[in-house]
N, C-alpha and C. Protein backbone atom coordinates (compact mmCIF):
# COMPACT_ATOMS: atom_id res chain seq x y z
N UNK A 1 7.84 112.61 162.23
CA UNK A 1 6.96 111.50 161.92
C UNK A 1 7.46 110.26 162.68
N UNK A 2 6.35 109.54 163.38
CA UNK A 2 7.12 108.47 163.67
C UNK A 2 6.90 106.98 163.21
N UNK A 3 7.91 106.12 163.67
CA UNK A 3 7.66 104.88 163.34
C UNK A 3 6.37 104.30 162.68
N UNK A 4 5.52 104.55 163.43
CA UNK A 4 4.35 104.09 162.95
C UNK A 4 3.39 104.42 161.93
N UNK A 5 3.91 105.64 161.55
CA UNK A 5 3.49 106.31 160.71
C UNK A 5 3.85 105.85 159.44
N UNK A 6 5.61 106.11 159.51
CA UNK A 6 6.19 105.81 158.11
C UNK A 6 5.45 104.29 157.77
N UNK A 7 5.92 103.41 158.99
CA UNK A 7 4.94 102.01 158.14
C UNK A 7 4.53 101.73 157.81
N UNK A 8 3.05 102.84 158.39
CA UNK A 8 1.25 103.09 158.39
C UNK A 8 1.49 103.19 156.17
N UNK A 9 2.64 104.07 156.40
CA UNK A 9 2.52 104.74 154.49
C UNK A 9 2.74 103.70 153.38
N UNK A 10 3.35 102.72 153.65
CA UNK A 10 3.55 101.44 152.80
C UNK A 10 2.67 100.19 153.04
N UNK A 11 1.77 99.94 154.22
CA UNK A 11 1.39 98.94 154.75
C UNK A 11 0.32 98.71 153.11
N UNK A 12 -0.41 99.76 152.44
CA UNK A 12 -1.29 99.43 151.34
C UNK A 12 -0.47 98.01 150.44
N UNK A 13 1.03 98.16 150.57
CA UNK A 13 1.68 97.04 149.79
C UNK A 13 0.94 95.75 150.18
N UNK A 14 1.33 95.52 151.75
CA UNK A 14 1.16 94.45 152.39
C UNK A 14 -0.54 94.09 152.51
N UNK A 15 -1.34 94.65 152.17
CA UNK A 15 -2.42 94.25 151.86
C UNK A 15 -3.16 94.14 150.88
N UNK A 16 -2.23 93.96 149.61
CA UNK A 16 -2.55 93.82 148.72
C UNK A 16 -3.26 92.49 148.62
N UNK A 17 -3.28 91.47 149.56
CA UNK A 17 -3.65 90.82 149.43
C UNK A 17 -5.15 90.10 149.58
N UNK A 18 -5.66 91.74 150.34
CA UNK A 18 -6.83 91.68 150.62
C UNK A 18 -7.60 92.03 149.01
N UNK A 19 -7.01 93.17 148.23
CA UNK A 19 -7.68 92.90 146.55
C UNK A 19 -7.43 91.75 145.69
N UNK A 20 -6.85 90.55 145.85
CA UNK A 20 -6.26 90.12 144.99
C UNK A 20 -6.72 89.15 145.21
N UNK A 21 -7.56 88.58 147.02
CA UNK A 21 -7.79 87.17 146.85
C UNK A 21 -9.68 87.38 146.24
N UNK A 22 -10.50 88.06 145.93
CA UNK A 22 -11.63 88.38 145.32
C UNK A 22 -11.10 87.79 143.84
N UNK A 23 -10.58 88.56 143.82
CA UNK A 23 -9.94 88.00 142.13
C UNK A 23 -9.73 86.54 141.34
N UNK A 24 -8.91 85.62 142.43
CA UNK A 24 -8.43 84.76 142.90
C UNK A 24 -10.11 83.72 142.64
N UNK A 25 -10.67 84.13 143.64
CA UNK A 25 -12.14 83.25 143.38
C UNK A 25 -12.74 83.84 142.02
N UNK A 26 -12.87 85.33 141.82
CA UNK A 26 -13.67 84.93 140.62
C UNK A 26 -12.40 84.23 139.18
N UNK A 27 -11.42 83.82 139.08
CA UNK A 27 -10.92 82.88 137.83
C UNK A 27 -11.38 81.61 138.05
N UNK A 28 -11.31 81.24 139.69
CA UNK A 28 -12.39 79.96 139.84
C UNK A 28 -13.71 79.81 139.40
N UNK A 29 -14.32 80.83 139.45
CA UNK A 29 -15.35 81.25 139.18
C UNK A 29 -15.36 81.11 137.28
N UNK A 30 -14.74 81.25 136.58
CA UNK A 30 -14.25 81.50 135.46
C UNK A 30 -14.04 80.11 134.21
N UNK A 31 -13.47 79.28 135.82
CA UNK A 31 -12.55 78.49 135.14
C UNK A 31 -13.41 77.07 134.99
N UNK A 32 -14.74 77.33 135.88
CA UNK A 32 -15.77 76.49 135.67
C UNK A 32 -16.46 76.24 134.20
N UNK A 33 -16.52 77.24 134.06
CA UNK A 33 -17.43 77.95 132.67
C UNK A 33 -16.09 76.88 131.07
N UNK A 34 -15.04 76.88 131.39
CA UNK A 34 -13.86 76.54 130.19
C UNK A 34 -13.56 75.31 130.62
N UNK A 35 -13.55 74.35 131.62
CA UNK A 35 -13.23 73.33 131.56
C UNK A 35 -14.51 72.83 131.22
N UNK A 36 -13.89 71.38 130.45
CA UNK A 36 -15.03 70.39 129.66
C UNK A 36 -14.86 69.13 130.25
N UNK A 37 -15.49 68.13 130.35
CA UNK A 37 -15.38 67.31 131.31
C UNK A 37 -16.07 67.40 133.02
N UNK A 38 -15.53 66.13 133.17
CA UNK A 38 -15.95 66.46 134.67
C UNK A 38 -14.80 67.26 135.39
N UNK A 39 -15.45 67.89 136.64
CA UNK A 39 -15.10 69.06 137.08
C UNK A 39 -14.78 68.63 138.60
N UNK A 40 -13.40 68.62 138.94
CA UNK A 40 -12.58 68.88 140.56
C UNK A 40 -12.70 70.22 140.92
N UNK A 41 -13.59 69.87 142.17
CA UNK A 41 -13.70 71.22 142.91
C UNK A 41 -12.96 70.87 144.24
N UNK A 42 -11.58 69.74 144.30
CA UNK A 42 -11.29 69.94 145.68
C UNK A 42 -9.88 70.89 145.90
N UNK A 43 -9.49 71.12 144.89
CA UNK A 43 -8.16 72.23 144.68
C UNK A 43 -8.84 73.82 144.69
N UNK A 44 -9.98 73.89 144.42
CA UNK A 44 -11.18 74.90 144.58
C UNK A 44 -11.03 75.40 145.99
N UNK A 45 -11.85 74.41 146.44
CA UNK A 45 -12.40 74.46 147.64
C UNK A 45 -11.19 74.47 148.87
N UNK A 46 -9.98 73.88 148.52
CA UNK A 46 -8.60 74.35 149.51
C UNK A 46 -8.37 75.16 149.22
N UNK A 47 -8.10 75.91 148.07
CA UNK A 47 -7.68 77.71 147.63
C UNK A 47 -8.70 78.51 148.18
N UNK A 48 -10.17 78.13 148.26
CA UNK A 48 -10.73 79.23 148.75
C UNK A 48 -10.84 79.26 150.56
N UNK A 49 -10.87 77.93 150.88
CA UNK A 49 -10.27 77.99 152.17
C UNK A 49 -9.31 78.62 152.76
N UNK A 50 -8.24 78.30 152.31
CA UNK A 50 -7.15 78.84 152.61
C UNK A 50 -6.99 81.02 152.24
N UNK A 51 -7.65 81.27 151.00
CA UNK A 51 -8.00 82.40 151.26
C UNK A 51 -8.83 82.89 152.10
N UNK A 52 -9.91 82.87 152.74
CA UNK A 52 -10.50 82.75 153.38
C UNK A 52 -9.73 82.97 155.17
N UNK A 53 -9.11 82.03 155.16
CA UNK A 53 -8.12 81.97 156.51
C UNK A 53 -7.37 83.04 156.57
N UNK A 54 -6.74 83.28 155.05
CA UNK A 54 -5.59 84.40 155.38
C UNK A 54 -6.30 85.46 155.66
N UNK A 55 -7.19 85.99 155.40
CA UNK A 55 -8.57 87.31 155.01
C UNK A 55 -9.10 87.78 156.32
N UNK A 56 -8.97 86.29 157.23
CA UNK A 56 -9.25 86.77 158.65
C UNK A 56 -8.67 86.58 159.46
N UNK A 57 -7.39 85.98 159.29
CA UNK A 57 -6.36 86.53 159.82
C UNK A 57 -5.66 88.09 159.96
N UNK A 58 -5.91 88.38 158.80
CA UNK A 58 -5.51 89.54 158.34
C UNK A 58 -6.03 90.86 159.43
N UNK A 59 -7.61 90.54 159.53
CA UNK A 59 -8.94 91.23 159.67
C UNK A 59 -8.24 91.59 161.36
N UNK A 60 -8.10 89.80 162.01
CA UNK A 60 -7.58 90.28 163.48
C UNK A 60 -6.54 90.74 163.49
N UNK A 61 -5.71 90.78 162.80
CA UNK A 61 -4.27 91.72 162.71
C UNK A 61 -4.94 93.17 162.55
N UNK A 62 -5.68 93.68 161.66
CA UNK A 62 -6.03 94.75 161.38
C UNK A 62 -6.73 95.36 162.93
N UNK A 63 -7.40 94.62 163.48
CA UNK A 63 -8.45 94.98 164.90
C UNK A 63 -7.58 94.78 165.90
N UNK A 64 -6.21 94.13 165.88
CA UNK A 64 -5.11 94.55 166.92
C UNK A 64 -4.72 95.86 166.42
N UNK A 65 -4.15 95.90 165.51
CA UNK A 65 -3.56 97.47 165.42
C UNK A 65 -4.33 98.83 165.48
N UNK A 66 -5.87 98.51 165.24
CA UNK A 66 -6.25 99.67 165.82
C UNK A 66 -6.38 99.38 166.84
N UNK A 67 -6.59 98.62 167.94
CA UNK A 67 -6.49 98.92 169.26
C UNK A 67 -5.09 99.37 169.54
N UNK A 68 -3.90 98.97 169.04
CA UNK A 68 -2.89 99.19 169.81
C UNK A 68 -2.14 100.68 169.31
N UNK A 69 -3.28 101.30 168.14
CA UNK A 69 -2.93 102.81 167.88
C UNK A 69 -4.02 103.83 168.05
N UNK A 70 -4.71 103.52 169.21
CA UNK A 70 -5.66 104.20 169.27
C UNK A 70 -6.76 104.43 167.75
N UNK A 71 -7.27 103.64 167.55
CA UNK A 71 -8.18 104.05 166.42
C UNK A 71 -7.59 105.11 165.29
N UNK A 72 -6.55 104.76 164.83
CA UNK A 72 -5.43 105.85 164.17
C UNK A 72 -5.97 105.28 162.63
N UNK A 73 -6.05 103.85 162.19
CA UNK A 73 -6.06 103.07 160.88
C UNK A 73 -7.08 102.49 160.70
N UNK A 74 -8.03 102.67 161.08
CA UNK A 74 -9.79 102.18 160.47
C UNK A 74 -9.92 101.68 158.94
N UNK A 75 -9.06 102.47 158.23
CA UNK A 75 -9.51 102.24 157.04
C UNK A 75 -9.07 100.63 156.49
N UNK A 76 -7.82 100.16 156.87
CA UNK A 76 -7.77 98.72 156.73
C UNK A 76 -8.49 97.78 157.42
N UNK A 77 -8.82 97.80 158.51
CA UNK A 77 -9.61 97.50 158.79
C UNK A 77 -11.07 96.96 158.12
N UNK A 78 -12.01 97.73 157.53
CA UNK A 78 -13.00 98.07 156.65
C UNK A 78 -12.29 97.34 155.20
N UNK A 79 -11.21 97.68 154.51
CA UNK A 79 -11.16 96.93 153.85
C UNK A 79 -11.36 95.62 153.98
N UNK A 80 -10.18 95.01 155.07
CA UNK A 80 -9.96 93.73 155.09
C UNK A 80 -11.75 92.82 155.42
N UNK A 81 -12.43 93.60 156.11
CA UNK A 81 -13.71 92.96 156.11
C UNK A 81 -14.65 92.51 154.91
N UNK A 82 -14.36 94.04 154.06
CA UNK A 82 -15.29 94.14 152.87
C UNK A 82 -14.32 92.73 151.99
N UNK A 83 -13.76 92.57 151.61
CA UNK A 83 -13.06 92.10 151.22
C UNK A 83 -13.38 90.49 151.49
N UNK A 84 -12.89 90.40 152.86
CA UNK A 84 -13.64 89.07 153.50
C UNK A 84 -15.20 88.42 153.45
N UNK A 85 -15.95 89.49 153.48
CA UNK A 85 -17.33 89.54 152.69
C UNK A 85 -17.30 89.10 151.66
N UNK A 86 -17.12 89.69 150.59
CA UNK A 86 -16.95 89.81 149.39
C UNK A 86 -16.34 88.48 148.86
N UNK A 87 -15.01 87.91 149.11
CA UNK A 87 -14.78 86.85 149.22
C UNK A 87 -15.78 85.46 149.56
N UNK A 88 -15.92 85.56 150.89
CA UNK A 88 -17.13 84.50 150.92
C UNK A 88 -17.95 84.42 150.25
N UNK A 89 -19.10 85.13 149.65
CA UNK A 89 -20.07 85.29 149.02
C UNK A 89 -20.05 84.62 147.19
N UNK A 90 -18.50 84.82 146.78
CA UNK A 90 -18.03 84.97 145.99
C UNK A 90 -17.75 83.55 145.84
N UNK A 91 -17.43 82.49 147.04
CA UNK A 91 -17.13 81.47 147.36
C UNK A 91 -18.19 80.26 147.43
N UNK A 92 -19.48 81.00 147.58
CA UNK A 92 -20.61 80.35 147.88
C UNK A 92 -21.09 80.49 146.18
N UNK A 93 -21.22 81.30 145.23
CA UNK A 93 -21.31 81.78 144.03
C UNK A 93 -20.76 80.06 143.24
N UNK A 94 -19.12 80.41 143.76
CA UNK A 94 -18.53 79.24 143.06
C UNK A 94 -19.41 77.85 143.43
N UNK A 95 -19.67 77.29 144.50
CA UNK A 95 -20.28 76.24 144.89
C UNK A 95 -21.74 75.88 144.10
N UNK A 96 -22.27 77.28 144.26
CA UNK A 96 -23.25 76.80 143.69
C UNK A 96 -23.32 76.97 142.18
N UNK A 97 -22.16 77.43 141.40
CA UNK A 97 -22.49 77.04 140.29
C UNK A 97 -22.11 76.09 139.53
N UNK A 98 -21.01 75.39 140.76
CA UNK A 98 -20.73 74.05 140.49
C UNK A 98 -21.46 72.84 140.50
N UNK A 99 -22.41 72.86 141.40
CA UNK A 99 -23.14 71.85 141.58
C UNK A 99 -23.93 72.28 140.14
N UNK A 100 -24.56 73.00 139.72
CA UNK A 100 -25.40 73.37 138.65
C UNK A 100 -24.71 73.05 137.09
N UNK A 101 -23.52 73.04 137.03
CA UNK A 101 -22.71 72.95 136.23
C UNK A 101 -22.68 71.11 136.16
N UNK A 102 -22.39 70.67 137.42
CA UNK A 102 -22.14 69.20 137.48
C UNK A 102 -23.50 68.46 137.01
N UNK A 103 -24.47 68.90 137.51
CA UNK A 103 -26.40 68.27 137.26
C UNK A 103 -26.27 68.56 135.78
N UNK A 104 -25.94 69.48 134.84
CA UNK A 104 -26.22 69.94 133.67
C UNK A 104 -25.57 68.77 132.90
N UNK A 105 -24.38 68.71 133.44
CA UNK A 105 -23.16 67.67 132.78
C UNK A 105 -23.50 66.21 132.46
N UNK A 106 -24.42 65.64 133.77
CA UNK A 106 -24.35 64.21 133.72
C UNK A 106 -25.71 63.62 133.10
């Protein structure tokens, strides 16, 4: 087995971060609904940024390594997208139920 292989077998660790930032937005998502008062969405909106960045960062890390293993690891790949999808969408969710949340409030 080589190098790349054994790595290939643990790398699921190192992308754990592709399940975890979905998550991440929906407690934002969450946390709208339990706070009372008026509502800061700019610690929001840098966390989901910044997830966001890492997600496709990730994505071109993932689309270097299958080029540089011959199409060997597709499957991270596909995650890290779905994921990145999923994320955004999830991000736009939050926005708009903030603004809806804020109109209700005042």
């Amino acid at each position: 087995m080589n190098t790349l292989t054994q790595l290939m077998q643990y790398f699921g660790y190192a992308a754990a971060f592709a399940f975890i930032a979905p998550a991440i937005i929906l407690c934002s998502i969450a946390r709208l609904g339990l706070i009372k008062g008026k509502l800061n969405i700019i610690p929001d909106i840098i966390t989901h940024i910044l997830l966001l960045i890492g997600l496709g960062v990730g994505l071109v890390f993932q689309g270097a390594l299958i080029d540089l293993t011959d199409n060997a690891y597709p499957i991270w790949l596909y995650v890290y997208a779905a994921s990145l999808i999923i994320s955004a969408v999830l991000s736009i969710v939050h926005l708009i139920l903030y603004r809806k949340l804020s109109q209700l409030r005042q």
